[in-house]
Protein backbone atom coordinates (compact mmCIF):
# COMPACT_ATOMS: atom_id res chain seq x y z
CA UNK A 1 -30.96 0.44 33.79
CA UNK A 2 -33.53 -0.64 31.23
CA UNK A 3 -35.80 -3.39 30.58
CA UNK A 4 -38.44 -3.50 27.90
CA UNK A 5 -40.63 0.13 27.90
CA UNK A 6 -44.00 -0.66 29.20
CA UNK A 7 -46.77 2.36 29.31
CA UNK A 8 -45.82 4.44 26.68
CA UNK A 9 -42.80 5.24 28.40
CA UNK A 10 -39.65 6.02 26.56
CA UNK A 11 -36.96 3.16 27.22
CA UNK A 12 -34.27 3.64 29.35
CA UNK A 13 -30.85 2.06 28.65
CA UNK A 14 -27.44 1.33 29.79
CA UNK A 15 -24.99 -0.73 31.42
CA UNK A 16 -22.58 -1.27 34.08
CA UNK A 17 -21.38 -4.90 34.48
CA UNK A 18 -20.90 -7.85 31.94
CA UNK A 19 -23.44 -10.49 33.91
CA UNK A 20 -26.60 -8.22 35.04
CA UNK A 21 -29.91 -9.44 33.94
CA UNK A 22 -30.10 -8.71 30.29
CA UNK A 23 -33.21 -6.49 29.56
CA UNK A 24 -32.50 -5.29 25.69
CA UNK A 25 -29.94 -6.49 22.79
CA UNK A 26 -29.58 -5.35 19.99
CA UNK A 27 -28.17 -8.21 17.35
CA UNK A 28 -28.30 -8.11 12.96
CA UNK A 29 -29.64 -10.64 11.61
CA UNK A 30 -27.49 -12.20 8.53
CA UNK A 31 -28.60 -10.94 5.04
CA UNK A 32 -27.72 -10.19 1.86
CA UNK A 33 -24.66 -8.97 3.23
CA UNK A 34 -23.16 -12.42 3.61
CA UNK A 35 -24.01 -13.36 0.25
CA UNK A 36 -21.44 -11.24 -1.49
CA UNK A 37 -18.56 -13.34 0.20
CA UNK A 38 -16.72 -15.06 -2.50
CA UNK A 39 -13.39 -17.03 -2.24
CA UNK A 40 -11.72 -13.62 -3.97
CA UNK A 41 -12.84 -10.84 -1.72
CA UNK A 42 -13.36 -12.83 2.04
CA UNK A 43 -10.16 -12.47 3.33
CA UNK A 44 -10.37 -8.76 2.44
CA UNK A 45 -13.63 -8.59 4.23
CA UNK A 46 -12.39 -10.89 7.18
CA UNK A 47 -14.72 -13.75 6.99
CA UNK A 48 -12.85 -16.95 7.41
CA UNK A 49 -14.86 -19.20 5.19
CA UNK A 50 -18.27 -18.24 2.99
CA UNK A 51 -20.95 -19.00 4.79
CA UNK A 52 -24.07 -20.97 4.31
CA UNK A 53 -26.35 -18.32 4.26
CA UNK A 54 -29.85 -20.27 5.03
CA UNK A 55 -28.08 -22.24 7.77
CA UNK A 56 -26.63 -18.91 9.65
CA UNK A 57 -30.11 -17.61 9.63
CA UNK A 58 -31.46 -20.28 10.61
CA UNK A 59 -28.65 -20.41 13.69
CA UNK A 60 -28.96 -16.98 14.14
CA UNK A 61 -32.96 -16.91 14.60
CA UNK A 62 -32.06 -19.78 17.27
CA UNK A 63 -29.84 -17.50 19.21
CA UNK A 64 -32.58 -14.70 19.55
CA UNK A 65 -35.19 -16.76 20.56
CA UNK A 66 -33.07 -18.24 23.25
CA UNK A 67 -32.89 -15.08 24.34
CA UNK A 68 -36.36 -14.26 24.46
CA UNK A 69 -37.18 -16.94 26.21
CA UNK A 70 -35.52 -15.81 28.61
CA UNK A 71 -37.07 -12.64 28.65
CA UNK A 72 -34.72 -10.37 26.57
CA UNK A 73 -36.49 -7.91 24.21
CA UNK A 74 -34.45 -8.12 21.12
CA UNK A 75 -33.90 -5.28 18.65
CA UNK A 76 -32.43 -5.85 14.95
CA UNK A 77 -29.97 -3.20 13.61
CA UNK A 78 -31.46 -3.26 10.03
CA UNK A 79 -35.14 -2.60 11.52
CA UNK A 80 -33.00 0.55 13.52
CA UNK A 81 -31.03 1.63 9.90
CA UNK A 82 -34.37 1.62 8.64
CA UNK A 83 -36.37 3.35 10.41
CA UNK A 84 -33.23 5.87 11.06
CA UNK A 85 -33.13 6.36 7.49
CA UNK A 86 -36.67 7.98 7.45
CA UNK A 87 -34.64 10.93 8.45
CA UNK A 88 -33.59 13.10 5.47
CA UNK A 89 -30.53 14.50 7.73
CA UNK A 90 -29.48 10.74 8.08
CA UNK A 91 -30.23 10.04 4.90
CA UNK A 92 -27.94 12.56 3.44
CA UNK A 93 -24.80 12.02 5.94
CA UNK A 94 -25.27 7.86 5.47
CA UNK A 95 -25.24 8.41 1.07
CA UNK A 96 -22.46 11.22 1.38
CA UNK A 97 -20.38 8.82 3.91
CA UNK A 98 -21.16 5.90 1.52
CA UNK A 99 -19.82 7.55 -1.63
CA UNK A 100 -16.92 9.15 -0.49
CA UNK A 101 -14.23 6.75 -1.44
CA UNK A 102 -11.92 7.86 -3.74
CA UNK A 103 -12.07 4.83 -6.01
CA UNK A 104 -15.66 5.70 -7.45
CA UNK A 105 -14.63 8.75 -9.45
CA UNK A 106 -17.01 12.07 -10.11
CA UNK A 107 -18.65 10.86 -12.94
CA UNK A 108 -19.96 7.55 -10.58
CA UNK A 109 -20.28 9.46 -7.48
CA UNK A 110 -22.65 12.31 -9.24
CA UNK A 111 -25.16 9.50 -9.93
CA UNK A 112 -25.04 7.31 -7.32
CA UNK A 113 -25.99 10.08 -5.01
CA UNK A 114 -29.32 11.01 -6.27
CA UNK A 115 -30.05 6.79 -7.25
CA UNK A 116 -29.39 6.60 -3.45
CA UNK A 117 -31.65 9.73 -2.45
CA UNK A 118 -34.60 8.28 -4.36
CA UNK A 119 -34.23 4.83 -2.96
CA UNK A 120 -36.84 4.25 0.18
CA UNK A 121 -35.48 3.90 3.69
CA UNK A 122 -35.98 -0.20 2.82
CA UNK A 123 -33.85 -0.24 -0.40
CA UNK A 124 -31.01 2.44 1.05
CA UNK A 125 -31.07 0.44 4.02
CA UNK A 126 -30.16 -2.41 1.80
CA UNK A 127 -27.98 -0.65 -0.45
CA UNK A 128 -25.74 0.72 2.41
CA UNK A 129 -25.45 -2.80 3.99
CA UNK A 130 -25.59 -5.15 1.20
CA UNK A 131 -23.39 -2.79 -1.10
CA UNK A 132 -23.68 -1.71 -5.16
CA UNK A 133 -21.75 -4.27 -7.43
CA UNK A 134 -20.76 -2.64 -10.77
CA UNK A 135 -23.14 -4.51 -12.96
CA UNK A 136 -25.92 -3.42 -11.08
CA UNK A 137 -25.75 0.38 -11.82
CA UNK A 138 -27.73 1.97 -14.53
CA UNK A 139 -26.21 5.21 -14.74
CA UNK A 140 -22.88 6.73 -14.29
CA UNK A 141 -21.30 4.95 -17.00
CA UNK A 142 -17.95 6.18 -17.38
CA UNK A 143 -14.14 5.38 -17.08
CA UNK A 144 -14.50 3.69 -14.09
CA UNK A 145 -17.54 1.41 -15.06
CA UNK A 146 -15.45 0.45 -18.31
CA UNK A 147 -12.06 -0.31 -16.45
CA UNK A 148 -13.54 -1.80 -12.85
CA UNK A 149 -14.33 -5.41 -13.41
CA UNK A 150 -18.06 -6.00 -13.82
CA UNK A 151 -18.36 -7.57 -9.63
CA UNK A 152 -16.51 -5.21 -8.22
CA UNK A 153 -18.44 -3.14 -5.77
CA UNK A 154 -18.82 0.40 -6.09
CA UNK A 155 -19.83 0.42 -2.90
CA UNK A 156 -18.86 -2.32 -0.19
CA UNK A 157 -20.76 -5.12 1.61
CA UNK A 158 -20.58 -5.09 5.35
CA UNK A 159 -20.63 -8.48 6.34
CA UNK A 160 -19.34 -8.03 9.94
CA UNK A 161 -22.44 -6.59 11.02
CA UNK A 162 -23.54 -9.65 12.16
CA UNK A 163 -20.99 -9.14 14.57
CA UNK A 164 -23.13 -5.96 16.99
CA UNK A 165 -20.75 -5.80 19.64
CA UNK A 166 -17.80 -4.07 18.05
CA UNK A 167 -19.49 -1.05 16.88
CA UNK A 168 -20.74 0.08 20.14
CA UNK A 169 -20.54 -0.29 23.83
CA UNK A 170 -22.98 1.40 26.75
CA UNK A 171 -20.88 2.39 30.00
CA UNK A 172 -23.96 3.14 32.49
CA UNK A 173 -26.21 5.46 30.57
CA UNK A 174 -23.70 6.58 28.05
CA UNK A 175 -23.43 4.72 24.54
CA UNK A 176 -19.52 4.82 22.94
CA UNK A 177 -19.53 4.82 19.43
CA UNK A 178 -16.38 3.17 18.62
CA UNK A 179 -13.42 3.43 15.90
CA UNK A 180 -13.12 0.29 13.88
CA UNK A 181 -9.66 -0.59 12.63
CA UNK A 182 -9.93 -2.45 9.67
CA UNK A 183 -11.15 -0.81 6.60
CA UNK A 184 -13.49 -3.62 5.67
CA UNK A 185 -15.45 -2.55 8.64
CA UNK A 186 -15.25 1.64 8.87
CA UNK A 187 -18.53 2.29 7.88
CA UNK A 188 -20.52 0.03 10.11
CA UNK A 189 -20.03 2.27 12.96
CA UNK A 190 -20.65 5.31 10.79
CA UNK A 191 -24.23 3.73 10.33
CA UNK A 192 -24.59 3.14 14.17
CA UNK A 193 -23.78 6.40 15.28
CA UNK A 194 -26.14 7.48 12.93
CA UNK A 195 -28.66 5.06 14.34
CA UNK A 196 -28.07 6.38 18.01
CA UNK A 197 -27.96 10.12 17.21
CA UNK A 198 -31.15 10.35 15.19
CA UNK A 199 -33.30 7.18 15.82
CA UNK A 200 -36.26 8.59 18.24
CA UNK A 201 -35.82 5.44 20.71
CA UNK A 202 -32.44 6.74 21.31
CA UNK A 203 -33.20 10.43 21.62
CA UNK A 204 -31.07 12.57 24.12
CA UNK A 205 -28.87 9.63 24.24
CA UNK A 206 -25.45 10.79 26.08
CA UNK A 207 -22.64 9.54 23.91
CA UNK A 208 -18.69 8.94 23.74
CA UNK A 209 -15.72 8.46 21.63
CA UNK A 210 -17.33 8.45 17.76
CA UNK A 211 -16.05 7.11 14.59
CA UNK A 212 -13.49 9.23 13.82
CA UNK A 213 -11.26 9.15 16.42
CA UNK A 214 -8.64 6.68 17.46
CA UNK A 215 -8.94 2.97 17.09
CA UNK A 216 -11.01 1.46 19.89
CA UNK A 217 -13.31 -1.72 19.13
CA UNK A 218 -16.14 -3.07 21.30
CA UNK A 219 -15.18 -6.65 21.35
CA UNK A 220 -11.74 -5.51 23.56
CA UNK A 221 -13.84 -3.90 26.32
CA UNK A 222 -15.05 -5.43 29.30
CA UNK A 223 -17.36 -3.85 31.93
CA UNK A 224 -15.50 -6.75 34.46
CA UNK A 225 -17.96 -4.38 37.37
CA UNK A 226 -19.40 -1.14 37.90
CA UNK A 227 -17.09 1.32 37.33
CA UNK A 228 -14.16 -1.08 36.59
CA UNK A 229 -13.79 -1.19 32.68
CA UNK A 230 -10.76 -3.68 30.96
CA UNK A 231 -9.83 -2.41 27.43
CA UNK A 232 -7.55 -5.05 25.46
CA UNK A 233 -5.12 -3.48 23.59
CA UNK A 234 -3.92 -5.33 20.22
CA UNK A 235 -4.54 -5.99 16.54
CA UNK A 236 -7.74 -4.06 16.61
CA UNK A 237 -7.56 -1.26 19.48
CA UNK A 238 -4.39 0.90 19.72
CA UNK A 239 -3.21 2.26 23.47
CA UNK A 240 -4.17 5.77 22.01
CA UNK A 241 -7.26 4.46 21.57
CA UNK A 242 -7.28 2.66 25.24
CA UNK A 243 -5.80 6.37 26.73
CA UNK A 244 -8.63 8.13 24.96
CA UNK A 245 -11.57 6.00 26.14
CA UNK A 246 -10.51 6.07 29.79
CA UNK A 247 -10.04 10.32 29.41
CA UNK A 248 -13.48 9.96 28.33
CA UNK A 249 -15.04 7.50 30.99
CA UNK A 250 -13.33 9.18 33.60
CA UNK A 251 -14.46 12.63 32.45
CA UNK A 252 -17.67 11.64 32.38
CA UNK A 253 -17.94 9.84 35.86
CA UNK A 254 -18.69 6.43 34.48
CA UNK A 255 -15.51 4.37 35.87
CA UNK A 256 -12.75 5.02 38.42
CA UNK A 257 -10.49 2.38 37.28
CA UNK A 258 -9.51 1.57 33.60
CA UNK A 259 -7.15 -1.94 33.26
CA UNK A 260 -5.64 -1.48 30.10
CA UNK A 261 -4.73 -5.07 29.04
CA UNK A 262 -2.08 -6.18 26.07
CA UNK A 263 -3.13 -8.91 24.06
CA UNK A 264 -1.40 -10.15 20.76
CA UNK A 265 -1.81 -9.00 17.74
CA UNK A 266 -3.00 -11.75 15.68
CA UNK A 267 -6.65 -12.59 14.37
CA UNK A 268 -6.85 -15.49 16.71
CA UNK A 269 -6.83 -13.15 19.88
CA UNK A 270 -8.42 -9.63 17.58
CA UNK A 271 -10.27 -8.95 20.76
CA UNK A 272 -10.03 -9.26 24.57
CA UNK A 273 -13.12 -11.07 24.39
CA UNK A 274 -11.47 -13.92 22.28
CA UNK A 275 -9.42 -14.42 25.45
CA UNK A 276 -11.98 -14.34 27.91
CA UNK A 277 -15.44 -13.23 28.88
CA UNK A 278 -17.37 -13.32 32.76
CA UNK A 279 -19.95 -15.79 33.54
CA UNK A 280 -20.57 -14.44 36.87
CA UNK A 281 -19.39 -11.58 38.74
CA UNK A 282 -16.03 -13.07 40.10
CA UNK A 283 -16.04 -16.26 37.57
CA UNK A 284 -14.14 -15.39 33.90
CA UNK A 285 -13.82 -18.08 31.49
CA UNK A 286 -10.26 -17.83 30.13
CA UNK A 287 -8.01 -19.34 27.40
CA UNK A 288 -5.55 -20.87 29.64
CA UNK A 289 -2.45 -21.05 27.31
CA UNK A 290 -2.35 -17.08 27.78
CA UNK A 291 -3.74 -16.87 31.41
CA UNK A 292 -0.18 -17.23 32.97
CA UNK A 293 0.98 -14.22 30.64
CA UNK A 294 -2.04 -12.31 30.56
CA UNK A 295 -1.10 -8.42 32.49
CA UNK A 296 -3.12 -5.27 33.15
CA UNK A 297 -1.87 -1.56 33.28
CA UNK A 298 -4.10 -0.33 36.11
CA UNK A 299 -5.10 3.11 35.13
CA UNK A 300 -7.01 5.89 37.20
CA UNK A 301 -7.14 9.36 37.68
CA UNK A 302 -4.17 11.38 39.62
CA UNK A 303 -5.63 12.19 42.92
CA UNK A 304 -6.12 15.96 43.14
CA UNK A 305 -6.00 16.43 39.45
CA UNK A 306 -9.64 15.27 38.50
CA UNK A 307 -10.49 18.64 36.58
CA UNK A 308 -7.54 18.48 34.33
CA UNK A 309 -7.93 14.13 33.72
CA UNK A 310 -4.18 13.58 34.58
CA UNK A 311 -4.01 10.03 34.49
CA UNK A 312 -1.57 7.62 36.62
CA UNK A 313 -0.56 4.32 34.84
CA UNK A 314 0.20 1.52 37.13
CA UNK A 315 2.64 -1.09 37.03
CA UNK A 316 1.76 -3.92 35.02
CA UNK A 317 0.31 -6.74 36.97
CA UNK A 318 -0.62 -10.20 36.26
CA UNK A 319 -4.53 -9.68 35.04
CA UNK A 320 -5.96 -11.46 37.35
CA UNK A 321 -4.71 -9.89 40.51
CA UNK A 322 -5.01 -6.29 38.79
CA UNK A 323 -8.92 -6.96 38.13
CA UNK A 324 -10.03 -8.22 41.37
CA UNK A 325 -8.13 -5.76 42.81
CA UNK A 326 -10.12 -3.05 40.48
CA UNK A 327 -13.63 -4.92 41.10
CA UNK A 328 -12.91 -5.05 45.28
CA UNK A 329 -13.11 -9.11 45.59
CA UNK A 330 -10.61 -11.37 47.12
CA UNK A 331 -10.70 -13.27 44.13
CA UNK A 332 -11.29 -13.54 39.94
CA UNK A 333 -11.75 -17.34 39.44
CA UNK A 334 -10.56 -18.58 36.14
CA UNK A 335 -12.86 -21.32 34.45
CA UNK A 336 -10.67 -22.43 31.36
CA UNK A 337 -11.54 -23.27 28.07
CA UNK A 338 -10.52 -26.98 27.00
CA UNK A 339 -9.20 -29.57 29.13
CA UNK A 340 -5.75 -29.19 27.72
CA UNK A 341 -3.66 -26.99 25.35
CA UNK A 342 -4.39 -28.74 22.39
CA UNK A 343 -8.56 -28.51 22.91
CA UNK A 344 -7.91 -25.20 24.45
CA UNK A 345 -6.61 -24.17 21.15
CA UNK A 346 -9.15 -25.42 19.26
CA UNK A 347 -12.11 -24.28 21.69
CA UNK A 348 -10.57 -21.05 21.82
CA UNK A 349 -10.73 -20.06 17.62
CA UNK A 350 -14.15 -21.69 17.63
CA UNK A 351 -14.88 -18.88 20.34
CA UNK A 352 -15.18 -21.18 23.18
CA UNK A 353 -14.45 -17.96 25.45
CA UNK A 354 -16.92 -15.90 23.67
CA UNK A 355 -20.12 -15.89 25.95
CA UNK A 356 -22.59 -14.06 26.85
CA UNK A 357 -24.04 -13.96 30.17
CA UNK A 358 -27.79 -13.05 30.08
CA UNK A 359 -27.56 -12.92 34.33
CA UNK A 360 -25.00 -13.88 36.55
CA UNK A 361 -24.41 -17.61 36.44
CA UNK A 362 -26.35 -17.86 32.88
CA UNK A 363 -24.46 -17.87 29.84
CA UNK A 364 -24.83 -18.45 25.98
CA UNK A 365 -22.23 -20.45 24.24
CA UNK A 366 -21.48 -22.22 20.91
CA UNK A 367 -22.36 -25.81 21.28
CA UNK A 368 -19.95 -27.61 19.60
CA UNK A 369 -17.34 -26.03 22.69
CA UNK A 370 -17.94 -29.17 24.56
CA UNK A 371 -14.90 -28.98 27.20
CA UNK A 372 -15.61 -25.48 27.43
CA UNK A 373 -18.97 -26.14 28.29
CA UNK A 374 -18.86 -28.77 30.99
CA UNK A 375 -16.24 -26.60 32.81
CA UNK A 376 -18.86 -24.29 32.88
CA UNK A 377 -21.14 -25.75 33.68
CA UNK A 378 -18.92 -27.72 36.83
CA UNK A 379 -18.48 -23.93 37.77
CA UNK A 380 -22.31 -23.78 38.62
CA UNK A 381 -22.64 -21.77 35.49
CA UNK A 382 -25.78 -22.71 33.34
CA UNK A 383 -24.85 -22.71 29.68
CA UNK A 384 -27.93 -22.04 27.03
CA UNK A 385 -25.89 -23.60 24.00
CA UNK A 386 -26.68 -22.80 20.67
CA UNK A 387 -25.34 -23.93 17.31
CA UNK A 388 -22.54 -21.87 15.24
CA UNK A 389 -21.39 -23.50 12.54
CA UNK A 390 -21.97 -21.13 10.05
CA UNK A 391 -22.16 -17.99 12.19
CA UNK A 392 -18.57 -18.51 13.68
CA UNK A 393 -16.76 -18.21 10.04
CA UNK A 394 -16.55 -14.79 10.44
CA UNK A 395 -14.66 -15.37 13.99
CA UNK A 396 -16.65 -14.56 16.10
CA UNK A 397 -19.36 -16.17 19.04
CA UNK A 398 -22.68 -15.01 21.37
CA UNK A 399 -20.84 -12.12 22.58
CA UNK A 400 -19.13 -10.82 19.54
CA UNK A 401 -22.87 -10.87 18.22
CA UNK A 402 -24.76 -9.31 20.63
CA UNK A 403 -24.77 -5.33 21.74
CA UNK A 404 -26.31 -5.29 25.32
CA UNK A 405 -28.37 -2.11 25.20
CA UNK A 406 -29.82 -2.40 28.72
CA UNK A 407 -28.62 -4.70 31.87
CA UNK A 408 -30.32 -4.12 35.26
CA UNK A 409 -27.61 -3.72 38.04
CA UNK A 410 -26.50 -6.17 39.56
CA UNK A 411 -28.27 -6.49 42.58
């Protein structure tokens, strides 16, 4: 596992638990991304509320430097896209991935391509993230300019950037590129599998899954211990999706256990992680008015049949039991959010169970979580708490924010 590359040497990354000491993250700054929400296109683009731009800057530039200060290197995705874009091969798949939607039409499409070619790695950068409004083209002027309304985008803004986590996911040393479900978000993990096949600090990079293949989203998968992955099946990632990942982990040697867990399919639980993160290596915090109905499907590899990945699919148990069971501990101790169902409620869609742990017994939270956050931290769990007011109207907290790139192992 990695921390930051001293020497000359080429970096090292990967993964294998939720809690080890955090060497790298990688997290996107908001931009000019955000500032295309409007009260007519955010629910499309799954943002809550429109954000105050300045203030989640400001809130997010608070959150990295907590984590530097505690010794995490920090790398920004738009800095990656950048310098990725240097590369006419990724130039060429990001513009002809970007203007392949049917709704631009051949007369747009033939001149946005070469306005995108001649644009530096800064402005495509921009372009690709920020997206093309109608009224700012100079070119291409045609049916489709005359009958789409003049702030319409030609090309869409990606606003859920911000939120790192869902687009990819290391398992040890391999990076899975995952399958976003929503169409407001298909192209951000185009642009990070871009970023991790042909970016030079990610060179030789092993890598799993990919954005064309069934639904799986980073946000439902937990790496509860080495080699015990949960995957949270609901509104976001599909059990095909769930079935495929663990062919692929398993195939690879990166897990021997996969607990596939149902959760419902509603925004307020969209990811396992809105139900419950670790703090420590046998301490979750959970969102007690589901704990009691919370199950696992166990799933591992049919003993004997290893080359050809049959898979055996356990019995549904009560998630709890099935994940200390998976992890080899008497016990997963539940630390819940809220004092009672009503705060819980609250806690829990202001992400109350969406930490991150920078080290076992170290954690990053949202500080206006209060209840949340003196369980915690009557659990023995320090809690770095940061402010979110702005940040969480997209639905989403530290963890949903953050793409651990390196972890040391836990020790």
């Amino acid at each position: 596992m990695s921390t930051n590359p001293t020497n000359g040497e080429r970096p090292t990354h990967g993964a294998d638990s939720e809690v080890g000491p955090l060497g790298t993250v990688m997290l996107h700054r908001p931009g000019d991304e955000l500032k295309r929400l409007t009260p007519r296109n955010n629910d499309r683009l799954l943002f809550d509320g429109i954000p105050w731009v300045a203030r989640a800057q400001d809130e997010h530039d608070a959150f990295a430097e907590a984590l530097r200060t505690r010794g995490v290197e920090v790398l920004y995705l738009m800095d990656l896209l950048t310098e990725t874009m240097a590369s006419e091969q990724a130039r060429d798949h990001a513009i002809t991935t970007a203007i392949s939607s049917l709704h631009l039409g051949d007369t747009m499409r033939a001149w946005l391509g070469p306005m995108l070619h001649e644009a530096s790695p800064e402005e495509l950068a921009t372009h690709l993230t920020a997206g093309v409004r109608n009224d700012e083209v100079r070119g291409g002027f045609g049916l489709v300019t005359s009958l789409l309304p003049s702030d319409d985008f030609l090309i869409d803004p990606l606003p859920n950037l911000l939120f790192t986590r869902d687009s990819s996911v290391w398992v040890r040393d391999h990076v899975t590129i995952t399958s976003l479900a929503m169409p407001a978000r298909s192209r951000e993990t185009q642009l990070t599998e871009l970023i991790y096949s042909l970016h030079p600090r990610f060179a030789g990079t092993p890598r799993l899954h990919g954005w064309r293949n069934e639904h799986v989203e980073g946000g439902d998968v937990l790496l509860l211990a080495p080699g015990v992955l949960a995957i949270g099946v609901g509104e976001r990632t599909t059990p095909a999706g769930a079935e495929q990942l663990a062919r692929e982990v398993f195939g690879a040697g990166l897990a021997h256990t996969v607990l596939a867990v149902p959760i419902a399919q509603e925004r307020a639980t969209m990811h396992l992680d809105t139900v419950c993160t670790m703090v420590d290596v046998d301490k979750i915090v959970m969102y007690p008015n589901v704990a009691d109905s919370l199950t696992a499907y166990a799933v591992t590899v049919r003993e004997g049949d290893s080359e050809r990945l049959e898979l055996d699919v356990a019995e549904a148990e009560h998630f709890l039991i099935a994940a200390a069971k998976a992890m080899g501990i008497d016990t997963l101790h539940q630390i819940d959010t809220g004092l009672d169902p009503v705060t819980a409620e609250r806690e829990q869609w202001d992400d109350g169970n969406n930490t991150l742990a920078i080290a076992p017994r170290i954690a990053v939270a949202y500080e206006r979580n209060d209840e949340t956050n003196d369980r915690l931290e009557d659990a023995g769990i320090e809690v770095l708490r940061i402010a979110g007011s702005e940040l969480g109207s997209g639905r989403g907290g530290p963890r949903c924010m953050s793409c651990p790139i390196s972890r040391a192992p836990l020790g």
